[in-house]
C-alpha atoms as a PDB file:
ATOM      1  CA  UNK A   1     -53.991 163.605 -82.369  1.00  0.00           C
ATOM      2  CA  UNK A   2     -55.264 166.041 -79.183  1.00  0.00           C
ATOM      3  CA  UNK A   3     -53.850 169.059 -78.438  1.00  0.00           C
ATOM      4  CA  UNK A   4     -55.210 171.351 -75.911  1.00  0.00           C
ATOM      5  CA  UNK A   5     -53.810 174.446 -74.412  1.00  0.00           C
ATOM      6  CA  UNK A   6     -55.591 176.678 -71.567  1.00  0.00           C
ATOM      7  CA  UNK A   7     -58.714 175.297 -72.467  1.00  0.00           C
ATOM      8  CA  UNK A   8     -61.523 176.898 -69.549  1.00  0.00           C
ATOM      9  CA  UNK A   9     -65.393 176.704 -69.631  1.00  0.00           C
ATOM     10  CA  UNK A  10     -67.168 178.642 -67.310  1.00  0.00           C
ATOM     11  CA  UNK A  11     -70.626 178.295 -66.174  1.00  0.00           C
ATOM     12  CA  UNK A  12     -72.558 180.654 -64.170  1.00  0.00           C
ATOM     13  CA  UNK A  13     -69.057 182.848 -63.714  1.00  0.00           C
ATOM     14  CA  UNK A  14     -67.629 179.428 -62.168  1.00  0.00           C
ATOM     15  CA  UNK A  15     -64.577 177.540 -63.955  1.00  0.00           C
ATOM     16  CA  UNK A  16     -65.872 174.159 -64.352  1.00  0.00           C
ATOM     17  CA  UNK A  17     -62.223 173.529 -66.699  1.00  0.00           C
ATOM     18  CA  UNK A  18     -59.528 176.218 -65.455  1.00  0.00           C
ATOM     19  CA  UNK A  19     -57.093 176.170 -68.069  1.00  0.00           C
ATOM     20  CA  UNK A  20     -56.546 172.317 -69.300  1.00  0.00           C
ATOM     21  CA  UNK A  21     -53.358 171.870 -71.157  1.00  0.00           C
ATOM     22  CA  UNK A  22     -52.410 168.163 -72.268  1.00  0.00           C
ATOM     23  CA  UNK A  23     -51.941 166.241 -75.486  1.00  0.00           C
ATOM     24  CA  UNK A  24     -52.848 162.551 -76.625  1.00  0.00           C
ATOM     25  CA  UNK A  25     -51.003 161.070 -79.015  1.00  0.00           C
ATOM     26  CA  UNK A  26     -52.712 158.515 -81.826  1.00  0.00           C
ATOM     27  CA  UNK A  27     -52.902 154.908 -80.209  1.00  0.00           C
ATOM     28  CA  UNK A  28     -52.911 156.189 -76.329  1.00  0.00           C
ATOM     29  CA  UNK A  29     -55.837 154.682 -74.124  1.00  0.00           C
ATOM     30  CA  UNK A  30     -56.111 158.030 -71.079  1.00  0.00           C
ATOM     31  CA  UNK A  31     -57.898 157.026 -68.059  1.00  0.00           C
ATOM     32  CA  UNK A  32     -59.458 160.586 -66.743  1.00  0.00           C
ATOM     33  CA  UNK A  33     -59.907 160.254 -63.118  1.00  0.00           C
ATOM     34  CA  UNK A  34     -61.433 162.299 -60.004  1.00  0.00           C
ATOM     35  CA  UNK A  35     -63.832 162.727 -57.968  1.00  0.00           C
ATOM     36  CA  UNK A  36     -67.540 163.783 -58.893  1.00  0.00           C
ATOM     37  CA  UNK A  37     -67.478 167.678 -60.036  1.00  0.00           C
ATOM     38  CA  UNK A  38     -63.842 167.241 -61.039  1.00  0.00           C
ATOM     39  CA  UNK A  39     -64.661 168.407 -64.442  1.00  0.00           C
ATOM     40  CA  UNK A  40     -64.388 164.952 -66.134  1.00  0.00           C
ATOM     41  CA  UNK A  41     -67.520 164.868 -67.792  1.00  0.00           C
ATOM     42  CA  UNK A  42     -67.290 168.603 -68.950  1.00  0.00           C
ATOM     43  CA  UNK A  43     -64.181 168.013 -71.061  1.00  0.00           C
ATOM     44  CA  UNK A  44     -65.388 164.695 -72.500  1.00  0.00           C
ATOM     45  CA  UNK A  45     -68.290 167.026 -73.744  1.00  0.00           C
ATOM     46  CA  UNK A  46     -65.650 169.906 -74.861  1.00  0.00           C
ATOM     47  CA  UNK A  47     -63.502 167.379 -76.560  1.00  0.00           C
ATOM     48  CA  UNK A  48     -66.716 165.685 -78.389  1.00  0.00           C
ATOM     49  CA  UNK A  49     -68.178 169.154 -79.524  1.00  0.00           C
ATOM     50  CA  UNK A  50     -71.504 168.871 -77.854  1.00  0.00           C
ATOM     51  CA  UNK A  51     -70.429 171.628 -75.309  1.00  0.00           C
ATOM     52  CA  UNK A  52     -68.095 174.937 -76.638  1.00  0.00           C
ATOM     53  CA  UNK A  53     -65.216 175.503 -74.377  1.00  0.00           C
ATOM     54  CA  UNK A  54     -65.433 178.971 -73.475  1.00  0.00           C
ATOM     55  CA  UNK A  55     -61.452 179.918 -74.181  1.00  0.00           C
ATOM     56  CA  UNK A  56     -58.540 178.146 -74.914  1.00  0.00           C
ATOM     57  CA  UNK A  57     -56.787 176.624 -78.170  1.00  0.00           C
ATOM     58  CA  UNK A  58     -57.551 172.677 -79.119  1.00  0.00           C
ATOM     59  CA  UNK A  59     -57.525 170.700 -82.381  1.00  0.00           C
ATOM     60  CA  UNK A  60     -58.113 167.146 -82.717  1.00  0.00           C
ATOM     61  CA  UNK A  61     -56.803 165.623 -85.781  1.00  0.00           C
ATOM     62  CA  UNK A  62     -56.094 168.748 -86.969  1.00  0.00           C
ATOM     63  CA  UNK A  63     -59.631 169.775 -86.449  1.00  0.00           C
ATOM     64  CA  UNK A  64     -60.181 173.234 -85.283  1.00  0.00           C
ATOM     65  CA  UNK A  65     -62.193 172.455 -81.758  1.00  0.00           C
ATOM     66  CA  UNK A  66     -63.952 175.721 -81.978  1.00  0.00           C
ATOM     67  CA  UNK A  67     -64.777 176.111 -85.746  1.00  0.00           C
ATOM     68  CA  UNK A  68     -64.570 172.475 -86.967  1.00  0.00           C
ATOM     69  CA  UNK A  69     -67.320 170.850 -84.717  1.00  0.00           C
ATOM     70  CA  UNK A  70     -68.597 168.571 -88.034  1.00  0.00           C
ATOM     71  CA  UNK A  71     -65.289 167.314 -88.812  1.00  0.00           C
ATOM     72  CA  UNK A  72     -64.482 166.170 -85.242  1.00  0.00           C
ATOM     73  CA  UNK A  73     -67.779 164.604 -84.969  1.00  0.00           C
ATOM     74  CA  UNK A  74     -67.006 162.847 -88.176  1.00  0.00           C
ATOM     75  CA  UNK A  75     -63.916 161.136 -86.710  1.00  0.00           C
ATOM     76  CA  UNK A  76     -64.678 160.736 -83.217  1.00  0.00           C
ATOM     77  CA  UNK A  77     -67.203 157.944 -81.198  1.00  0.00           C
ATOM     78  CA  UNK A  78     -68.280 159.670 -77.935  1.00  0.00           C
ATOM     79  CA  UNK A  79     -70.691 157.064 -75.436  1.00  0.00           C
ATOM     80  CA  UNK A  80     -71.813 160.187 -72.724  1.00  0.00           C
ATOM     81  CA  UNK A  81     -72.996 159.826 -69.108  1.00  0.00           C
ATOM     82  CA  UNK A  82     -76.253 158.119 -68.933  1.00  0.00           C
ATOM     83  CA  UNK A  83     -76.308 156.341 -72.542  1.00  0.00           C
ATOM     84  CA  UNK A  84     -79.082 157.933 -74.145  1.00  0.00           C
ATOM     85  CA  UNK A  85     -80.544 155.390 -76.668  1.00  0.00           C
ATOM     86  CA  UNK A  86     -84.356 155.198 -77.984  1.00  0.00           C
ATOM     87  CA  UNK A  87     -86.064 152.563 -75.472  1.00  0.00           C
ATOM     88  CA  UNK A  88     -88.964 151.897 -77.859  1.00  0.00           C
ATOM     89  CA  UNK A  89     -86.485 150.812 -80.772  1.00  0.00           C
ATOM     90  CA  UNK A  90     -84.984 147.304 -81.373  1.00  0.00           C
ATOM     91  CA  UNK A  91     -80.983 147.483 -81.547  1.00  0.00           C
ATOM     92  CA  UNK A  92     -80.891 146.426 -84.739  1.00  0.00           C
ATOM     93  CA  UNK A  93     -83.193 149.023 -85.673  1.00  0.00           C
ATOM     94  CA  UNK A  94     -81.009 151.776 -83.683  1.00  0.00           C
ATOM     95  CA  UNK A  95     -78.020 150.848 -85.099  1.00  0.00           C
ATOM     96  CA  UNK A  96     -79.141 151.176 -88.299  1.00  0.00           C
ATOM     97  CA  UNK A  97     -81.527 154.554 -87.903  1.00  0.00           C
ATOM     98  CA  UNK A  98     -77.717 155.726 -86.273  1.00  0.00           C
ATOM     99  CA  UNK A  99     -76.199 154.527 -89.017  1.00  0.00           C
ATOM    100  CA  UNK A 100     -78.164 157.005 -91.391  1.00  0.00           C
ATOM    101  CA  UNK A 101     -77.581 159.964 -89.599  1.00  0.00           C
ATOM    102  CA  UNK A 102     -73.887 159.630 -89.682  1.00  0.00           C
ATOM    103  CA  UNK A 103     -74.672 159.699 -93.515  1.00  0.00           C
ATOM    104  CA  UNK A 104     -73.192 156.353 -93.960  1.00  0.00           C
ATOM    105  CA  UNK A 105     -74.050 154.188 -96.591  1.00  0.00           C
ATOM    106  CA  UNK A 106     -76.677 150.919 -96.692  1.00  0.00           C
ATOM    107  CA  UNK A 107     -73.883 148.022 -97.460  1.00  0.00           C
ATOM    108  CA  UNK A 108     -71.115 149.782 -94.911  1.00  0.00           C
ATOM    109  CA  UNK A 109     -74.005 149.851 -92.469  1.00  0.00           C
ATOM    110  CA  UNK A 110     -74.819 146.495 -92.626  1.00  0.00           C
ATOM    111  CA  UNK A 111     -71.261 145.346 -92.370  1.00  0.00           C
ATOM    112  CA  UNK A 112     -70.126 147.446 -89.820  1.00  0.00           C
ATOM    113  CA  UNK A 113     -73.506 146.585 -87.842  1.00  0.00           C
ATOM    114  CA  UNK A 114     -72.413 142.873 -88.014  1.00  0.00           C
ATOM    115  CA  UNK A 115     -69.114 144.124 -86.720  1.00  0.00           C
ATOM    116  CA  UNK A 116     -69.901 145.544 -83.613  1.00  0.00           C
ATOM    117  CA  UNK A 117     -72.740 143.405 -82.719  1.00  0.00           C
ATOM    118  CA  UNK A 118     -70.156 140.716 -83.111  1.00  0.00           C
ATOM    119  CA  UNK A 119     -67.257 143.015 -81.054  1.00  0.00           C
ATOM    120  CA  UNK A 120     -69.977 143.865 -78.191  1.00  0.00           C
ATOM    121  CA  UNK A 121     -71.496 140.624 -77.841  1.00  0.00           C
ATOM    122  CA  UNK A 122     -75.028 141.388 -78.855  1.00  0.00           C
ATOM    123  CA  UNK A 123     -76.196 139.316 -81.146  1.00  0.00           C
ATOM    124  CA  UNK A 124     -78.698 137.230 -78.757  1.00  0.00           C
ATOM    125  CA  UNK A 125     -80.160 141.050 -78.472  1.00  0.00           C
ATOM    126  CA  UNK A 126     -80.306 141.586 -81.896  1.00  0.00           C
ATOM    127  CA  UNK A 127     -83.897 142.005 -81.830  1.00  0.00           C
ATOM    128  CA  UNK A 128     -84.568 143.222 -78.024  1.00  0.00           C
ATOM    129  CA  UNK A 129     -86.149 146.653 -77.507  1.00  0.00           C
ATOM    130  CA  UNK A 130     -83.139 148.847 -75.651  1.00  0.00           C
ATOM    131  CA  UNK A 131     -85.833 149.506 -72.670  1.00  0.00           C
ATOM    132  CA  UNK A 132     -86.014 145.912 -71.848  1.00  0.00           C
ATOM    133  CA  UNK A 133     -82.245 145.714 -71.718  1.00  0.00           C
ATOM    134  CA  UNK A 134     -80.067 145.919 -68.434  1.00  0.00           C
ATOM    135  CA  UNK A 135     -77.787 148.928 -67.422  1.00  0.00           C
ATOM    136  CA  UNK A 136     -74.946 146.723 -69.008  1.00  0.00           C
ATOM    137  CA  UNK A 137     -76.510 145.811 -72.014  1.00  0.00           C
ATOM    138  CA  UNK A 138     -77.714 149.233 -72.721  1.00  0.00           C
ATOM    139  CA  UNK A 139     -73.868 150.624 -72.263  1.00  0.00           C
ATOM    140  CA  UNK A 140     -73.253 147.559 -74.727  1.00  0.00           C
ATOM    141  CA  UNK A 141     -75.765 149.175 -77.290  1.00  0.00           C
ATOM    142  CA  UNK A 142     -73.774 152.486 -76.749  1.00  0.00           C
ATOM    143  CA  UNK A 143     -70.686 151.332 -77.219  1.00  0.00           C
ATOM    144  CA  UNK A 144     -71.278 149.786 -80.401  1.00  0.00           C
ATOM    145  CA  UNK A 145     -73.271 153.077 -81.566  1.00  0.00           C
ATOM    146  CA  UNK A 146     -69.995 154.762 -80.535  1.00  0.00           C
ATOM    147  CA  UNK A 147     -67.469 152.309 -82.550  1.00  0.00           C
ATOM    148  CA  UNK A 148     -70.061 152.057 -85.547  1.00  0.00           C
ATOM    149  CA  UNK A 149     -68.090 154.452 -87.833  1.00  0.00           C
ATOM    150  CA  UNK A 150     -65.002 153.133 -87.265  1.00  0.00           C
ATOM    151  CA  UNK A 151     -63.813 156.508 -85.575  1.00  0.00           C
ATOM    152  CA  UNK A 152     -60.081 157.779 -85.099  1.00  0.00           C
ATOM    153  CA  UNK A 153     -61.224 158.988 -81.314  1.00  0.00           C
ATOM    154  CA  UNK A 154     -63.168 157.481 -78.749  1.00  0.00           C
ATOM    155  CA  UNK A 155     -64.714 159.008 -75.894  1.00  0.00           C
ATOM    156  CA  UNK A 156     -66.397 157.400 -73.323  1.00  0.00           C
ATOM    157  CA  UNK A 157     -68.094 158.712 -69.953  1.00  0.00           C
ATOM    158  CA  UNK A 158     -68.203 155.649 -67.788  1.00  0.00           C
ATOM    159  CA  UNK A 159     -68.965 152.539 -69.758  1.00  0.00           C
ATOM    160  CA  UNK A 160     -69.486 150.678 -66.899  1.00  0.00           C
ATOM    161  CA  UNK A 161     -71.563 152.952 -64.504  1.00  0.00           C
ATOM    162  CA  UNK A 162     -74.221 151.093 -62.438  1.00  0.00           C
ATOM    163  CA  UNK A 163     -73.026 147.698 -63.846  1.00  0.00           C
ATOM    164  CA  UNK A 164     -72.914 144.458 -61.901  1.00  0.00           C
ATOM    165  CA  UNK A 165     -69.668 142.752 -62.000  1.00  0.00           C
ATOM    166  CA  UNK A 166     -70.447 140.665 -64.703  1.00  0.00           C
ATOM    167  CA  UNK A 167     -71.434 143.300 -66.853  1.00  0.00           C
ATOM    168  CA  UNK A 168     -68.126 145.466 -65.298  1.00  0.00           C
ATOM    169  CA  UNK A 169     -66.248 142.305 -66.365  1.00  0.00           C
ATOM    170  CA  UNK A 170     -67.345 141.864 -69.778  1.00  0.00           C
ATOM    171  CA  UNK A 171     -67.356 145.698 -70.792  1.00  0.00           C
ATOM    172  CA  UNK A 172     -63.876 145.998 -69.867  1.00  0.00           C
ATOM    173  CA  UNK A 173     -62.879 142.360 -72.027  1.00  0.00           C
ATOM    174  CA  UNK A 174     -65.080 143.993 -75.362  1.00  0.00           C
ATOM    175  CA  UNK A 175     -63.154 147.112 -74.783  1.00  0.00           C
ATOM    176  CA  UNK A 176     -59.372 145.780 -74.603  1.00  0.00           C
ATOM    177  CA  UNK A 177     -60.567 143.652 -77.400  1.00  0.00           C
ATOM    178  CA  UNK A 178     -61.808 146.660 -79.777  1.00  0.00           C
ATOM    179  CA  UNK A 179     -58.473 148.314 -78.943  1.00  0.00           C
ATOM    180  CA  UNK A 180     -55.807 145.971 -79.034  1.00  0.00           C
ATOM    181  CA  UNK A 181     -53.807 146.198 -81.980  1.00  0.00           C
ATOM    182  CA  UNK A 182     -55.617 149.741 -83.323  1.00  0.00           C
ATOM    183  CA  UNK A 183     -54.129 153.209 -83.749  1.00  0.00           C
ATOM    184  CA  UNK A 184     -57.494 154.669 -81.975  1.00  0.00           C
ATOM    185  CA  UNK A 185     -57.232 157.171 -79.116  1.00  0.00           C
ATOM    186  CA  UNK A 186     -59.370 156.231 -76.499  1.00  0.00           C
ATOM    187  CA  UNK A 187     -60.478 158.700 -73.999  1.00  0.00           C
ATOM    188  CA  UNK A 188     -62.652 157.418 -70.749  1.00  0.00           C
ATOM    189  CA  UNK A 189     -63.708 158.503 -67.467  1.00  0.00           C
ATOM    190  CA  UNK A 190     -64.540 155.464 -64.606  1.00  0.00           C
ATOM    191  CA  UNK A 191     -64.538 154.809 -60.800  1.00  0.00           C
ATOM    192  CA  UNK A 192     -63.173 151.704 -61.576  1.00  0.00           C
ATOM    193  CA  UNK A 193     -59.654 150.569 -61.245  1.00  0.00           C
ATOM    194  CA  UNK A 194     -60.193 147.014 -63.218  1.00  0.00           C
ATOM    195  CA  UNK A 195     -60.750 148.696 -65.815  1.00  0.00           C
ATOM    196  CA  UNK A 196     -57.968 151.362 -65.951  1.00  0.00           C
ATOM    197  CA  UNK A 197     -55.161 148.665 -64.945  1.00  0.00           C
ATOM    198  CA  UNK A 198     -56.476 146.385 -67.566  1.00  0.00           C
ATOM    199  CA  UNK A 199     -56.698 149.124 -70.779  1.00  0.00           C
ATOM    200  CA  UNK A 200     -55.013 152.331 -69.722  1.00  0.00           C
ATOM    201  CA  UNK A 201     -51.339 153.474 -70.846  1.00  0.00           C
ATOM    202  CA  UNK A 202     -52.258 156.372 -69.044  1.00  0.00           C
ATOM    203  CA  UNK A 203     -53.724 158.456 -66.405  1.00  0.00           C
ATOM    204  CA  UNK A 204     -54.789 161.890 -66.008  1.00  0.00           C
ATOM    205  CA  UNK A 205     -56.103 163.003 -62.748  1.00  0.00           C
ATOM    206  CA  UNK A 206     -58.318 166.348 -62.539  1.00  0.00           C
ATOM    207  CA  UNK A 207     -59.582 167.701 -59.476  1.00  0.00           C
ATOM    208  CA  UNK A 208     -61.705 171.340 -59.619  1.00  0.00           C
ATOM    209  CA  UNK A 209     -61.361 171.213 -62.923  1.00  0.00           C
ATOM    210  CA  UNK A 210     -57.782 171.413 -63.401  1.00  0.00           C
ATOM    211  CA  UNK A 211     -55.012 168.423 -64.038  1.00  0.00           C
ATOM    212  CA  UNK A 212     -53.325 167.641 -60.701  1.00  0.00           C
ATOM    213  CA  UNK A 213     -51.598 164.391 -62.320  1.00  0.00           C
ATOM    214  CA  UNK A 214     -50.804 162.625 -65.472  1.00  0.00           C
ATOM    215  CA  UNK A 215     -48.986 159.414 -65.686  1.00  0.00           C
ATOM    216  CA  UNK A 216     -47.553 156.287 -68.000  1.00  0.00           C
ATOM    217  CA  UNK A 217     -46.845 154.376 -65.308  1.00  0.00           C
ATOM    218  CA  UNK A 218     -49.904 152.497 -65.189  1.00  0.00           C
ATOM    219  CA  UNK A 219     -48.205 149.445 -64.602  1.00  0.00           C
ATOM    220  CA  UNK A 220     -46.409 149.753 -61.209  1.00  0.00           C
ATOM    221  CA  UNK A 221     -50.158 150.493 -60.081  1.00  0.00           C
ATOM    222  CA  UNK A 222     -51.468 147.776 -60.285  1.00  0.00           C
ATOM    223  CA  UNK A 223     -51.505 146.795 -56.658  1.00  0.00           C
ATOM    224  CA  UNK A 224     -52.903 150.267 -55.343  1.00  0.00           C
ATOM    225  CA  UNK A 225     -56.867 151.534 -55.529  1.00  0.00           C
ATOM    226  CA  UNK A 226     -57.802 154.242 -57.256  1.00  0.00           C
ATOM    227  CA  UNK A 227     -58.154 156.514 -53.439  1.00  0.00           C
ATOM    228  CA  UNK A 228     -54.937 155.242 -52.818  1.00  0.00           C
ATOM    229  CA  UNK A 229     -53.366 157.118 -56.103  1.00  0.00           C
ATOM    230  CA  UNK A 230     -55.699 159.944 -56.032  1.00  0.00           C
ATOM    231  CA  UNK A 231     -55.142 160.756 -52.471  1.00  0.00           C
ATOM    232  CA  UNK A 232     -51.093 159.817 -53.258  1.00  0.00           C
ATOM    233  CA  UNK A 233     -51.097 162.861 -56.142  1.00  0.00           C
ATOM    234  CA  UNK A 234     -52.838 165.004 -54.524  1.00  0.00           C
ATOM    235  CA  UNK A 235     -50.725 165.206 -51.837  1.00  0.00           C
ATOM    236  CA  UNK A 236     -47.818 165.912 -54.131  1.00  0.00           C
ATOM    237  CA  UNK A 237     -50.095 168.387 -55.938  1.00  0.00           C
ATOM    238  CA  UNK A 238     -50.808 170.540 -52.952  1.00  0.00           C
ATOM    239  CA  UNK A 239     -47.601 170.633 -51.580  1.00  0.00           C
ATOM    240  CA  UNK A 240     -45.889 171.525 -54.719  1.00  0.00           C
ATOM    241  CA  UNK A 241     -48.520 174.053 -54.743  1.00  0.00           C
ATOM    242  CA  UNK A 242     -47.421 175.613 -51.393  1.00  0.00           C
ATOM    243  CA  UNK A 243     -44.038 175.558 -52.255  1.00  0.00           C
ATOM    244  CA  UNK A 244     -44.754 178.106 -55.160  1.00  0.00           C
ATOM    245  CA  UNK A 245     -46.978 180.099 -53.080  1.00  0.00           C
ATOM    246  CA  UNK A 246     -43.966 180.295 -50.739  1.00  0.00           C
END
């Protein structure tokens, strides 16, 4: 479904992705983990065609990453740091106006706008301008922009950044919800380990934008933080890498 092979962008002479090589198969739910200015974000964008890689090879779906932007668009949902939404709009109204844009048609917009209403819980918002909404709520809007077209690949930058528990909670329920049982790739950055032990079947760690660590074994984590792995692999990263340099 994702292939990607030395993939580097540079900014400012800097390598904020040094050569990114992985592959995600159809169905796999990737946690991407690091620490801020690991190059998380930056690939999300890459992968998501809102930011060209600077060299490399990638396809997604058999989508060209550098000359098939439109296609991958077409077949991806991608919910980016910040969740930019229209605060003077109604989310009905957003949904809809998004709706258009993706060239979609009035019926399959209605029903699909039912859908993920109904998936993220937003019906009693139905009619609530997004500016009035909470940080949760407003990732809720975003997420169910993202999942509107039904898309193959799903890409999201911290779906639960600056939520209260509740909100952490519920995100993280919607989300194992939307994906159980579908072929979708999911994609998604967070700080949080509830909600990598409770959707991931796999983690990627970057630090300075390169891949230090990539894992199935998300199970036999469960009773170890986040630090606690990151600070585990990196470990192991650095000493395999002075045992090369030696």
């Amino acid at each position: 479904m994702i292939e990607i092979r030395q993939l580097s962008k540079i900014f400012s002479k800097r390598p904020v992705l040094n050569e990114i090589t992985f592959t995600a198969g159809q169905g796999e739910r990737v946690a991407l983990l690091g620490a801020n200015g690991a190059g998380k974000t930056t690939l999300l964008r890459v992968l998501a065609t809102y930011l060209p890689a600077s060299s490399g090879f990638g396809k997604i779906a058999g989508f060209d990453l550098f000359s098939d932007s439109l296609s991958i668009r077409a077949i991806t949902g991608y919910l980016p740091e910040g969740v930019p939404l229209y605060n003077d709009m109604r989310v009905a109204e957003y949904l809809k106006f998004r709706g258009r844009l993706r060239n979609m048609e009035g019926q399959l917009i209605r029903k699909r706008m039912h859908d993920v209403i109904a998936a993220c819980d937003l019906a009693s918002w139905r009619l609530s301008r997004i500016g009035s909404l909470s940080a949760g709520l407003r990732h809720r809007v975003g997420l169910a922009d993202a999942m509107l077209h039904e898309p193959r690949i799903l890409l999201l930058d911290d779906p639960i950044a600056d939520c209260d528990p509740y909100q952490t909670e519920k995100i993280t329920s919607i989300l194992a919800d939307a994906e159980e049982g579908t072929q979708r790739t999911l994609i998604f950055t967070t700080h949080s380990s509830e909600i990598v032990l409770s959707i991931a079947t796999r983690i990627i760690f970057m630090e300075r934008g390169q891949i230090i660590a990539d894992t199935h074994e998300v199970a036999s984590l469960k009773n170890k933080t986040l630090a606690t792995m990151f600070g585990k692999w990196k470990k192991e990263f650095e000493s395999s890498m002075e045992k090369s340099e030696k």
